[in-house]
PDB file of N, CA and C in Angstrom:
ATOM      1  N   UNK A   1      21.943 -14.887  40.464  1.00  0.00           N
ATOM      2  CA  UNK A   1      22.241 -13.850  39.484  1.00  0.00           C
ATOM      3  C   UNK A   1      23.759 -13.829  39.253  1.00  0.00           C
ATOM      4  N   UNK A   2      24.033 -14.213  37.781  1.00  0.00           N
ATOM      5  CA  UNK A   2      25.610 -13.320  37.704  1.00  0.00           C
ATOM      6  C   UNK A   2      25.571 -12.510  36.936  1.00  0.00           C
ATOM      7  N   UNK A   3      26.492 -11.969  37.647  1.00  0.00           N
ATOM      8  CA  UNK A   3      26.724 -10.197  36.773  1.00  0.00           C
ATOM      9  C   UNK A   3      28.531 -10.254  35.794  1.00  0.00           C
ATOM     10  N   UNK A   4      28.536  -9.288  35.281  1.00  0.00           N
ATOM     11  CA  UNK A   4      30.202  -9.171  34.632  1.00  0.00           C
ATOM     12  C   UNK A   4      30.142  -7.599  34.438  1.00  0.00           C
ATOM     13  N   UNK A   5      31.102  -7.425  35.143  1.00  0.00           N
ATOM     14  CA  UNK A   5      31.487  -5.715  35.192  1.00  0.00           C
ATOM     15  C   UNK A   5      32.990  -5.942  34.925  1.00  0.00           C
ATOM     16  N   UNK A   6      32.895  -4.754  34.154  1.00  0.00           N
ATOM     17  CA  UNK A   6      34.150  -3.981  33.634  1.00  0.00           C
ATOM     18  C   UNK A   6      34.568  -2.849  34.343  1.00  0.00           C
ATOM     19  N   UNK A   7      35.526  -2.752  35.349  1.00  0.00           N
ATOM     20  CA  UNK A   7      36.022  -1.740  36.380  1.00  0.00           C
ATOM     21  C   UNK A   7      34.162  -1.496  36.873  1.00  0.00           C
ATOM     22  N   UNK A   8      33.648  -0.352  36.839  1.00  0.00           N
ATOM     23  CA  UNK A   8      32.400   0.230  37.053  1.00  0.00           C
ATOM     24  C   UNK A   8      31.208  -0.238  36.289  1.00  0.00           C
ATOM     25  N   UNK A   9      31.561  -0.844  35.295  1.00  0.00           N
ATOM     26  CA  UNK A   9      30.479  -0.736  34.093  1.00  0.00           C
ATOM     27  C   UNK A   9      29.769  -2.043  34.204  1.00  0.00           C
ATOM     28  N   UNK A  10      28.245  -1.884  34.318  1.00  0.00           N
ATOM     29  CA  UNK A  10      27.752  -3.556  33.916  1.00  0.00           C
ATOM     30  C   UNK A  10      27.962  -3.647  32.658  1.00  0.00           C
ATOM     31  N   UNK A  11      28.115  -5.304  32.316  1.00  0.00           N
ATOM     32  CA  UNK A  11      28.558  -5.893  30.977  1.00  0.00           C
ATOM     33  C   UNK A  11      27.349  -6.791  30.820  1.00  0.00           C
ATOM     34  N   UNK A  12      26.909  -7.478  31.639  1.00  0.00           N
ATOM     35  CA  UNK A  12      25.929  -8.492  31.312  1.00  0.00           C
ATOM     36  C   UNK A  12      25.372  -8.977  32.596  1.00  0.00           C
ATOM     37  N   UNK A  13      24.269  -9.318  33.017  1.00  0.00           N
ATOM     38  CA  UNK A  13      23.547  -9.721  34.123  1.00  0.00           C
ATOM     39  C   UNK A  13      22.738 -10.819  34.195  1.00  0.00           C
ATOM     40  N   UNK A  14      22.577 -12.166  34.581  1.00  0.00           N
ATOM     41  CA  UNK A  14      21.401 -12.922  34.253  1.00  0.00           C
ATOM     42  C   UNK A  14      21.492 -13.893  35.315  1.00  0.00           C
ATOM     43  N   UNK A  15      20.012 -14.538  35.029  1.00  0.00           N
ATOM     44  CA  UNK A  15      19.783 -15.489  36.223  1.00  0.00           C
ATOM     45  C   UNK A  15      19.666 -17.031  34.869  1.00  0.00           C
ATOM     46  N   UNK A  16      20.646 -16.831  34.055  1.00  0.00           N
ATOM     47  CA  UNK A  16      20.177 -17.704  32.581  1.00  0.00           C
ATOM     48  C   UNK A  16      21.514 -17.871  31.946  1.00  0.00           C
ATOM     49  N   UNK A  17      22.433 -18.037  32.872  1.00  0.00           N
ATOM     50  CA  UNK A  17      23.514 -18.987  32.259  1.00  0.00           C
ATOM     51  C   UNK A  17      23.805 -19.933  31.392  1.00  0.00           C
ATOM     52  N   UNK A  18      24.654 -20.414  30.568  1.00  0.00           N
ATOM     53  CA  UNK A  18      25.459 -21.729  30.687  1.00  0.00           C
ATOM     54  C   UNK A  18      26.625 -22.168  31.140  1.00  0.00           C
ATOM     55  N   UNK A  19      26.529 -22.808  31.829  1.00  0.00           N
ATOM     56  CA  UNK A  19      28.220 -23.175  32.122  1.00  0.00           C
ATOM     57  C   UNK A  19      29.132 -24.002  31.253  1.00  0.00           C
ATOM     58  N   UNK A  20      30.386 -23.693  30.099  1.00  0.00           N
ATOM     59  CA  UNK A  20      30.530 -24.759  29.409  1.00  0.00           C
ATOM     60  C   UNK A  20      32.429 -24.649  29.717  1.00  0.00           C
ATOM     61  N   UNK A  21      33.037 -25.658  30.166  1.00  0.00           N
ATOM     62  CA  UNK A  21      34.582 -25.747  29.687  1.00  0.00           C
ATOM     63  C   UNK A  21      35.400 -24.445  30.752  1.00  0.00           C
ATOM     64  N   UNK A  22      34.327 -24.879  32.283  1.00  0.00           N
ATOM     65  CA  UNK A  22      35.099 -23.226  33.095  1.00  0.00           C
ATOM     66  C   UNK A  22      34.343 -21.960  32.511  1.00  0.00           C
ATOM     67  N   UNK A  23      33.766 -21.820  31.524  1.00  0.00           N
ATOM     68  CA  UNK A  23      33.027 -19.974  31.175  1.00  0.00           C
ATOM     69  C   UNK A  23      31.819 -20.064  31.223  1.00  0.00           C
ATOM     70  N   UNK A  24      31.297 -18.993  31.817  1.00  0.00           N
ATOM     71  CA  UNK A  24      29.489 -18.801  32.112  1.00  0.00           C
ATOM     72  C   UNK A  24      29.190 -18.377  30.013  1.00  0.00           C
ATOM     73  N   UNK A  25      28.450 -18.685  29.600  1.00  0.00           N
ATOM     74  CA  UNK A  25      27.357 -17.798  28.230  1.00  0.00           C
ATOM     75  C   UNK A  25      26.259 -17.561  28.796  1.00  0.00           C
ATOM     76  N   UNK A  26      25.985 -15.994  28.668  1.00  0.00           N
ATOM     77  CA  UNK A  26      25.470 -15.394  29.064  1.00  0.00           C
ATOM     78  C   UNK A  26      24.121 -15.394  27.763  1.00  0.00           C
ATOM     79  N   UNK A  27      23.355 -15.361  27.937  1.00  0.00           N
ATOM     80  CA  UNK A  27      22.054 -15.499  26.800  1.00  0.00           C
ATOM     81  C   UNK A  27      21.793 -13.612  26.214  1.00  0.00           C
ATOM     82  N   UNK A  28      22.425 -13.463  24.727  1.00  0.00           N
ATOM     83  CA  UNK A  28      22.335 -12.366  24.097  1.00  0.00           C
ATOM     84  C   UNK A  28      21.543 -11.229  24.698  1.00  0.00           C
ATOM     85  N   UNK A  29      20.034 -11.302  24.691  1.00  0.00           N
ATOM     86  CA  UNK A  29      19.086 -10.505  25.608  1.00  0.00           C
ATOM     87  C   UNK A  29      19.643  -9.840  26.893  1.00  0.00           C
ATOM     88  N   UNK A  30      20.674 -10.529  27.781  1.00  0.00           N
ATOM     89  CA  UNK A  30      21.069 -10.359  28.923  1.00  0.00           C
ATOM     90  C   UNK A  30      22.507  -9.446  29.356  1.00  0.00           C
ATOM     91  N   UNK A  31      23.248  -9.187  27.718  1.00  0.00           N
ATOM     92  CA  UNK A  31      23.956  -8.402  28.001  1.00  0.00           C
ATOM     93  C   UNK A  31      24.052  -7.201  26.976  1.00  0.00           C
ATOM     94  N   UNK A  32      24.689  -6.134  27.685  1.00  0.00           N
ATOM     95  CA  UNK A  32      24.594  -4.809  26.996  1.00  0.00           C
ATOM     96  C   UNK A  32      25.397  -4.734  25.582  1.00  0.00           C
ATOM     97  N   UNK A  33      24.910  -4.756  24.745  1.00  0.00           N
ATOM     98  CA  UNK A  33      25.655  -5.203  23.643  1.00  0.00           C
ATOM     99  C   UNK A  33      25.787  -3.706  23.069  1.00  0.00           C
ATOM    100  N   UNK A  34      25.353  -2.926  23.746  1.00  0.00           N
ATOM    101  CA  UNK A  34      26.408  -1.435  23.293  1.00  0.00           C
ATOM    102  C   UNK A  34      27.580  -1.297  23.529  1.00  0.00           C
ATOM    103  N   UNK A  35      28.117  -2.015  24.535  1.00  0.00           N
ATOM    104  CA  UNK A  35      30.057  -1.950  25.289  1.00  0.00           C
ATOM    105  C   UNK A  35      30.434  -2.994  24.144  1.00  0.00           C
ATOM    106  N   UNK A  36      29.914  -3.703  23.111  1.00  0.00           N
ATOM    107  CA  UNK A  36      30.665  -4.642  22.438  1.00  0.00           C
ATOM    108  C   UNK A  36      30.509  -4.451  20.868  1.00  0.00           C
ATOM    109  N   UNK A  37      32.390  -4.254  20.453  1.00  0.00           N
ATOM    110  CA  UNK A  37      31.967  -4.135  18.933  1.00  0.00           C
ATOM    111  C   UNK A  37      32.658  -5.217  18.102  1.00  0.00           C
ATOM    112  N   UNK A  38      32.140  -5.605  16.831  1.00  0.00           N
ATOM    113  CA  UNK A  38      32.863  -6.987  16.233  1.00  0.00           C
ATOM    114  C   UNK A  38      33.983  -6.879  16.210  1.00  0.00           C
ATOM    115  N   UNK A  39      35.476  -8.122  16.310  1.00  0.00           N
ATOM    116  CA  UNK A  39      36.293  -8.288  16.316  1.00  0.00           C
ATOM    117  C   UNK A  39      36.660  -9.079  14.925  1.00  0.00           C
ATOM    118  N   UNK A  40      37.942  -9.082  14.153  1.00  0.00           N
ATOM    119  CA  UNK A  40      38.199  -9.926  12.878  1.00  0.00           C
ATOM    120  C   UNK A  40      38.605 -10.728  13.471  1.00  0.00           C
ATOM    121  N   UNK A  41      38.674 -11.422  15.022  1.00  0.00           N
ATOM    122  CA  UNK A  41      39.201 -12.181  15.273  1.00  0.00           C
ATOM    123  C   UNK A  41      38.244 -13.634  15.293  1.00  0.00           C
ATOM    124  N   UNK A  42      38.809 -14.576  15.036  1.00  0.00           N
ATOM    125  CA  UNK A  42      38.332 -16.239  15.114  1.00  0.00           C
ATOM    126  C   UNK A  42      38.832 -17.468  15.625  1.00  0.00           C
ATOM    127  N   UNK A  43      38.052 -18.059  15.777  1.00  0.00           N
ATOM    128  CA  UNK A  43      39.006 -19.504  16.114  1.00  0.00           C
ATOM    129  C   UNK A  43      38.175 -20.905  15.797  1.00  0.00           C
ATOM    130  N   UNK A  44      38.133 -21.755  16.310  1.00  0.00           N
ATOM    131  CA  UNK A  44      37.691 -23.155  15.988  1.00  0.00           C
ATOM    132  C   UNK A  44      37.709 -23.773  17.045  1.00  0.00           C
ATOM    133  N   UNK A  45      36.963 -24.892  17.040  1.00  0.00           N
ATOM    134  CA  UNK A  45      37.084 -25.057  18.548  1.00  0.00           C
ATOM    135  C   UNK A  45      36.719 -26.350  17.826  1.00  0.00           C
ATOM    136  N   UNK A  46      37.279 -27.736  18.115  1.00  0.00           N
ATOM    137  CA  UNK A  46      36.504 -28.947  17.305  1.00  0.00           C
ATOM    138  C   UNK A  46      35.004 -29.522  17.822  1.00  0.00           C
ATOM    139  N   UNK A  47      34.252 -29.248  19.153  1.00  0.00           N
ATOM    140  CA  UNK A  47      33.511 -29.500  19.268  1.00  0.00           C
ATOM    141  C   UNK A  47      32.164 -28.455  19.586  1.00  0.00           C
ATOM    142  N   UNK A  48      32.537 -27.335  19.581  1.00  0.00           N
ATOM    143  CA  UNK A  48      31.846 -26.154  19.275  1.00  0.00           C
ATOM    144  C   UNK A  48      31.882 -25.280  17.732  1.00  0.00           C
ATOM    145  N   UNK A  49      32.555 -25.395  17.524  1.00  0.00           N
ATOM    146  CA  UNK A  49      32.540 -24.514  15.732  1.00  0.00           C
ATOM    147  C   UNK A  49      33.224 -23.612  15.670  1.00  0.00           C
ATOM    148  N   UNK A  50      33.253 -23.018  14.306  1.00  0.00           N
ATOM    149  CA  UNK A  50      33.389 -21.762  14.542  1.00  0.00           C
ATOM    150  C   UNK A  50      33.506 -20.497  15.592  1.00  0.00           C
ATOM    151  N   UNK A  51      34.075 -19.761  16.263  1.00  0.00           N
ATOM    152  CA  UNK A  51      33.917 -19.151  17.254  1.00  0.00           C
ATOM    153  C   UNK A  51      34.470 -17.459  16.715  1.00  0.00           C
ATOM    154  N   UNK A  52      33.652 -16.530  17.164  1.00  0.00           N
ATOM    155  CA  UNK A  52      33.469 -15.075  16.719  1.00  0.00           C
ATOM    156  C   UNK A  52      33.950 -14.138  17.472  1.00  0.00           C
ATOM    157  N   UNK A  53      34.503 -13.174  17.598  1.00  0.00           N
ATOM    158  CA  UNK A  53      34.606 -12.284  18.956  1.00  0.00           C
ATOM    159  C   UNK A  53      34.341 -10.853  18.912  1.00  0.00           C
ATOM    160  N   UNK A  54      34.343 -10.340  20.169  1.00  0.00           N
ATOM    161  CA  UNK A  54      33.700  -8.814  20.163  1.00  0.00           C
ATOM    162  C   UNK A  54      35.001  -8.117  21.369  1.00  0.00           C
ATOM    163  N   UNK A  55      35.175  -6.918  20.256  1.00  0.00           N
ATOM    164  CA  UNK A  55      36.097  -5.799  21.380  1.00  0.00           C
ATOM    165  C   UNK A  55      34.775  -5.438  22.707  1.00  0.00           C
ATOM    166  N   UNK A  56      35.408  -4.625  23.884  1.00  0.00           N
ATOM    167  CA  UNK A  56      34.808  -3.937  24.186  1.00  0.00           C
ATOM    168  C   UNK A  56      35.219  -2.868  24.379  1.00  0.00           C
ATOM    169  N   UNK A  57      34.605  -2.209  23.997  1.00  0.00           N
ATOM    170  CA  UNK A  57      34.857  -0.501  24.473  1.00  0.00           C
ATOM    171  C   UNK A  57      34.007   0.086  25.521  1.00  0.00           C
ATOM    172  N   UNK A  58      34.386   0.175  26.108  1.00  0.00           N
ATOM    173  CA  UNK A  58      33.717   0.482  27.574  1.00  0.00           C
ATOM    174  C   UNK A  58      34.719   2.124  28.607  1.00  0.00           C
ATOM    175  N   UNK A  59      34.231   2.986  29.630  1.00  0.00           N
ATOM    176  CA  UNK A  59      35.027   3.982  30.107  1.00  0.00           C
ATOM    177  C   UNK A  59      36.277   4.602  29.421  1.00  0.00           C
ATOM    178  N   UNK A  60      36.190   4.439  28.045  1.00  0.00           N
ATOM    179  CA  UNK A  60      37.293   5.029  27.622  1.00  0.00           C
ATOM    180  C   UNK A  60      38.245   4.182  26.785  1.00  0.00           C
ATOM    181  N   UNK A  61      38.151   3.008  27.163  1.00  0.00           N
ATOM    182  CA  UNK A  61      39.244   2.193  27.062  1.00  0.00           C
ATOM    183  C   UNK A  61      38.597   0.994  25.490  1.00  0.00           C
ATOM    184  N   UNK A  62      39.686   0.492  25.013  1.00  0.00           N
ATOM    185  CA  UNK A  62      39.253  -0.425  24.241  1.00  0.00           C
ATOM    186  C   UNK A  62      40.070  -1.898  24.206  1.00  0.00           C
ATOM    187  N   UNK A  63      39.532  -2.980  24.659  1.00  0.00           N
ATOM    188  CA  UNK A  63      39.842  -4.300  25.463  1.00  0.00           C
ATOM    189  C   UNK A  63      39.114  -5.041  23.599  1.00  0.00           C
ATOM    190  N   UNK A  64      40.200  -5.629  22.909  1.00  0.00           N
ATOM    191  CA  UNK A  64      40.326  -6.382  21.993  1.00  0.00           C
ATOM    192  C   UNK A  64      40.239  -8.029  22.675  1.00  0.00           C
ATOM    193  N   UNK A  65      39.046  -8.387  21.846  1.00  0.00           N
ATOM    194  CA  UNK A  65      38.663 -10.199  21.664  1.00  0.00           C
ATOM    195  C   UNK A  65      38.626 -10.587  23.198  1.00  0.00           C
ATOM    196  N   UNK A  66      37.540  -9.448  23.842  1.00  0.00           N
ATOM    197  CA  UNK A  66      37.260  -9.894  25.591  1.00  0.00           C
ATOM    198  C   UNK A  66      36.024 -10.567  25.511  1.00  0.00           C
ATOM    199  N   UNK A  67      35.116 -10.848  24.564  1.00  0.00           N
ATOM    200  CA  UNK A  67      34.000 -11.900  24.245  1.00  0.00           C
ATOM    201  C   UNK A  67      34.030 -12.228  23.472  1.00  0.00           C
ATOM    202  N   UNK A  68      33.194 -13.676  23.358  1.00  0.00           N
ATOM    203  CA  UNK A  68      33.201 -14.875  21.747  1.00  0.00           C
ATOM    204  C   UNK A  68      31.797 -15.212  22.226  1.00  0.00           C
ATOM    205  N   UNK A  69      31.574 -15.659  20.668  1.00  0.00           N
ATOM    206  CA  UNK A  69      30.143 -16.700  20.727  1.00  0.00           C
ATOM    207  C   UNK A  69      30.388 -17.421  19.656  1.00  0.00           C
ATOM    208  N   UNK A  70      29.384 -17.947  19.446  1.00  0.00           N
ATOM    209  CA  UNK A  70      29.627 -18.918  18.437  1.00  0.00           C
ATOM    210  C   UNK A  70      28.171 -19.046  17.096  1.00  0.00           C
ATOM    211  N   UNK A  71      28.568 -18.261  16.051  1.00  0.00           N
ATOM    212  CA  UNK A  71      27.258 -18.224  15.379  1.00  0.00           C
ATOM    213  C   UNK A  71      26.851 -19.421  14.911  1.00  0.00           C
ATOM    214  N   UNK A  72      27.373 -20.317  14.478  1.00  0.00           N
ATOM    215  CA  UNK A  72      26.809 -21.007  14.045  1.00  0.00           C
ATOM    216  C   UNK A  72      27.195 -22.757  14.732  1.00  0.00           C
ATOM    217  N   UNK A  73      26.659 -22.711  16.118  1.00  0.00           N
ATOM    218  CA  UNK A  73      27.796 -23.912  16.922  1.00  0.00           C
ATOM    219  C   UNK A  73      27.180 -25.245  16.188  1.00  0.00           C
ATOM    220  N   UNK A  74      28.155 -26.104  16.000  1.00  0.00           N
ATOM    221  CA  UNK A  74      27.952 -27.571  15.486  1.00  0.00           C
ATOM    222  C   UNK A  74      26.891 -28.261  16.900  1.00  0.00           C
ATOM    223  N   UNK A  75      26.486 -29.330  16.078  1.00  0.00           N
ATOM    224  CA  UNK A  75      25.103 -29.874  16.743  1.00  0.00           C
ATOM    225  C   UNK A  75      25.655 -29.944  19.059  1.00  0.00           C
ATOM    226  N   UNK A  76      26.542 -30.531  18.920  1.00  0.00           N
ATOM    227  CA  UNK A  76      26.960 -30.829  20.104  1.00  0.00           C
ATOM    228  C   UNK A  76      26.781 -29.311  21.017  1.00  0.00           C
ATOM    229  N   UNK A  77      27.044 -28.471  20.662  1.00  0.00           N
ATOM    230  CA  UNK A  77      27.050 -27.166  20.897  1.00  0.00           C
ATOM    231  C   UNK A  77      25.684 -25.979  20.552  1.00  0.00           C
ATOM    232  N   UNK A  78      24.807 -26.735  20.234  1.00  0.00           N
ATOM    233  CA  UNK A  78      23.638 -26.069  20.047  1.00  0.00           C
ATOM    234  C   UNK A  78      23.283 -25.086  20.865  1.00  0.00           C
ATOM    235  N   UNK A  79      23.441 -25.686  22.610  1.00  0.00           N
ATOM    236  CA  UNK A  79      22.635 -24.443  23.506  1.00  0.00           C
ATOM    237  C   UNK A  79      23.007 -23.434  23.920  1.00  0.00           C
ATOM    238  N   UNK A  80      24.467 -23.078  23.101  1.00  0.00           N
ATOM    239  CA  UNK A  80      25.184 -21.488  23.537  1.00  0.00           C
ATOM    240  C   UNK A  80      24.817 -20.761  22.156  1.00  0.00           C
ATOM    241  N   UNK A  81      24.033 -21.262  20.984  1.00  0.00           N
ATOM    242  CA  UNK A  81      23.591 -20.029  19.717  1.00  0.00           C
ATOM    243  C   UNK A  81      23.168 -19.024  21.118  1.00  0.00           C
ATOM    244  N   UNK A  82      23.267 -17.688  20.332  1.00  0.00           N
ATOM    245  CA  UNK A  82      23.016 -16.600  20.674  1.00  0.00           C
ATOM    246  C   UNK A  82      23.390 -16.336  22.127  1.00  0.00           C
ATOM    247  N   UNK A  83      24.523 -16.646  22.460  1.00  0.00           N
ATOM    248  CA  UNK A  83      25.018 -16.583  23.620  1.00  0.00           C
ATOM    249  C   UNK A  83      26.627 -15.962  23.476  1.00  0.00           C
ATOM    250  N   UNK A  84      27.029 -15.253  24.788  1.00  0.00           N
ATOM    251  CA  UNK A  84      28.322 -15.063  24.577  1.00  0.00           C
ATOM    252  C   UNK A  84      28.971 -15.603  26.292  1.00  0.00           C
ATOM    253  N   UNK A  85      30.258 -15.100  25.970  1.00  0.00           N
ATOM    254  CA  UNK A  85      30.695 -15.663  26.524  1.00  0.00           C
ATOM    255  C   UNK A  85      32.147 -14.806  26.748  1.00  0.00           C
ATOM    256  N   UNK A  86      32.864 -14.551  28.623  1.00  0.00           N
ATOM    257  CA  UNK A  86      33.607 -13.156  28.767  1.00  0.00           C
ATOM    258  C   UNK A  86      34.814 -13.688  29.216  1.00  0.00           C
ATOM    259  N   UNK A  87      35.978 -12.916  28.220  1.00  0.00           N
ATOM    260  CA  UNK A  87      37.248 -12.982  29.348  1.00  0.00           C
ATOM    261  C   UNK A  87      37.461 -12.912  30.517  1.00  0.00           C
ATOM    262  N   UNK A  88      37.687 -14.054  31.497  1.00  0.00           N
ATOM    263  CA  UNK A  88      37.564 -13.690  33.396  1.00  0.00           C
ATOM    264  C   UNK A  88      38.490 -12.796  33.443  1.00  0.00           C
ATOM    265  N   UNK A  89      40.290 -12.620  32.278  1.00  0.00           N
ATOM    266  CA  UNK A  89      41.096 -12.015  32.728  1.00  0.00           C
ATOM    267  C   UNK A  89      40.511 -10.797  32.513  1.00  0.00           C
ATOM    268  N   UNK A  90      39.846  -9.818  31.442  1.00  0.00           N
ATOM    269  CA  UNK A  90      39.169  -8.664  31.533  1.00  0.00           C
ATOM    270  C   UNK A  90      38.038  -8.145  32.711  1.00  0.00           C
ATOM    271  N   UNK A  91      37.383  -9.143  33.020  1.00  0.00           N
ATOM    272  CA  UNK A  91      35.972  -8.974  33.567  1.00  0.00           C
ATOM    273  C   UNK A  91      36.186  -9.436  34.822  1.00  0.00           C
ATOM    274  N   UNK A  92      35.232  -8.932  35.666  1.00  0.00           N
ATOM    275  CA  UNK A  92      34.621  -9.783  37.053  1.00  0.00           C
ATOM    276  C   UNK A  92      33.454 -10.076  37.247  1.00  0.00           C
ATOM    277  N   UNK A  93      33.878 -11.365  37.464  1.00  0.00           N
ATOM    278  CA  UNK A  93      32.497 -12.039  36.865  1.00  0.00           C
ATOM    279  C   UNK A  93      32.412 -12.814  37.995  1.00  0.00           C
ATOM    280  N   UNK A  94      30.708 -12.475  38.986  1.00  0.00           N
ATOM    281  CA  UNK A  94      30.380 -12.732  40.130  1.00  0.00           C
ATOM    282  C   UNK A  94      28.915 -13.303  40.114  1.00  0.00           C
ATOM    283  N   UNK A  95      28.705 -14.019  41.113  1.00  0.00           N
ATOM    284  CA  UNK A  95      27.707 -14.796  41.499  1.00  0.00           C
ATOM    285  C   UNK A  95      27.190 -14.036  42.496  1.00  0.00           C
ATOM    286  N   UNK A  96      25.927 -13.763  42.831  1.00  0.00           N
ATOM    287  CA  UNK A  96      25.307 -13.305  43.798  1.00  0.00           C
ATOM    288  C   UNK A  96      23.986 -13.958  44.024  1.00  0.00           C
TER     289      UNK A  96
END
């Protein structure tokens, strides 16, 4: 199981990882997507695509572009659709 908590707060939990480039994606279903709101932020990535991000607002606080996914990932990158994926510097993100 890994989990990702924010100070107190669960963020996401699963036994349904990916591991890609050092970051777990966590499979959509698996995390609380109430602590996360869209970001205008973007990027590119040449062998993943497009890449999207989400604030979180969580205990009060509001943590700008602490998750990405990728809506629409180029073929190489297929198995993180609907997946995200967490800032380690925001989050703690543990294996159990």
């Amino acid at each position: 199981m890994i989990k990702v908590m924010f100070n107190n707060t669960l963020i996401a939990e699963t036994n349904n990882c990916i591991a890609v480039e050092g970051n777990y994606y966590f499979p959509l279903e698996d995390v609380m997507i109430k602590y996360l709101g869209k970001s205008d932020y973007h990027t590119v990535c040449p062998w993943k695509g497009d890449g999207s991000y989400y604030n979180l607002k969580a205990e009060g606080k509001v943590v700008e572009n602490a998750a990405w996914y990728y809506p629409e990932p180029k073929e190489e990158a297929k198995k993180i659709k609907n997946y995200i994926a967490f800032d380690k510097k925001v989050f703690n993100i543990s294996e159990e």
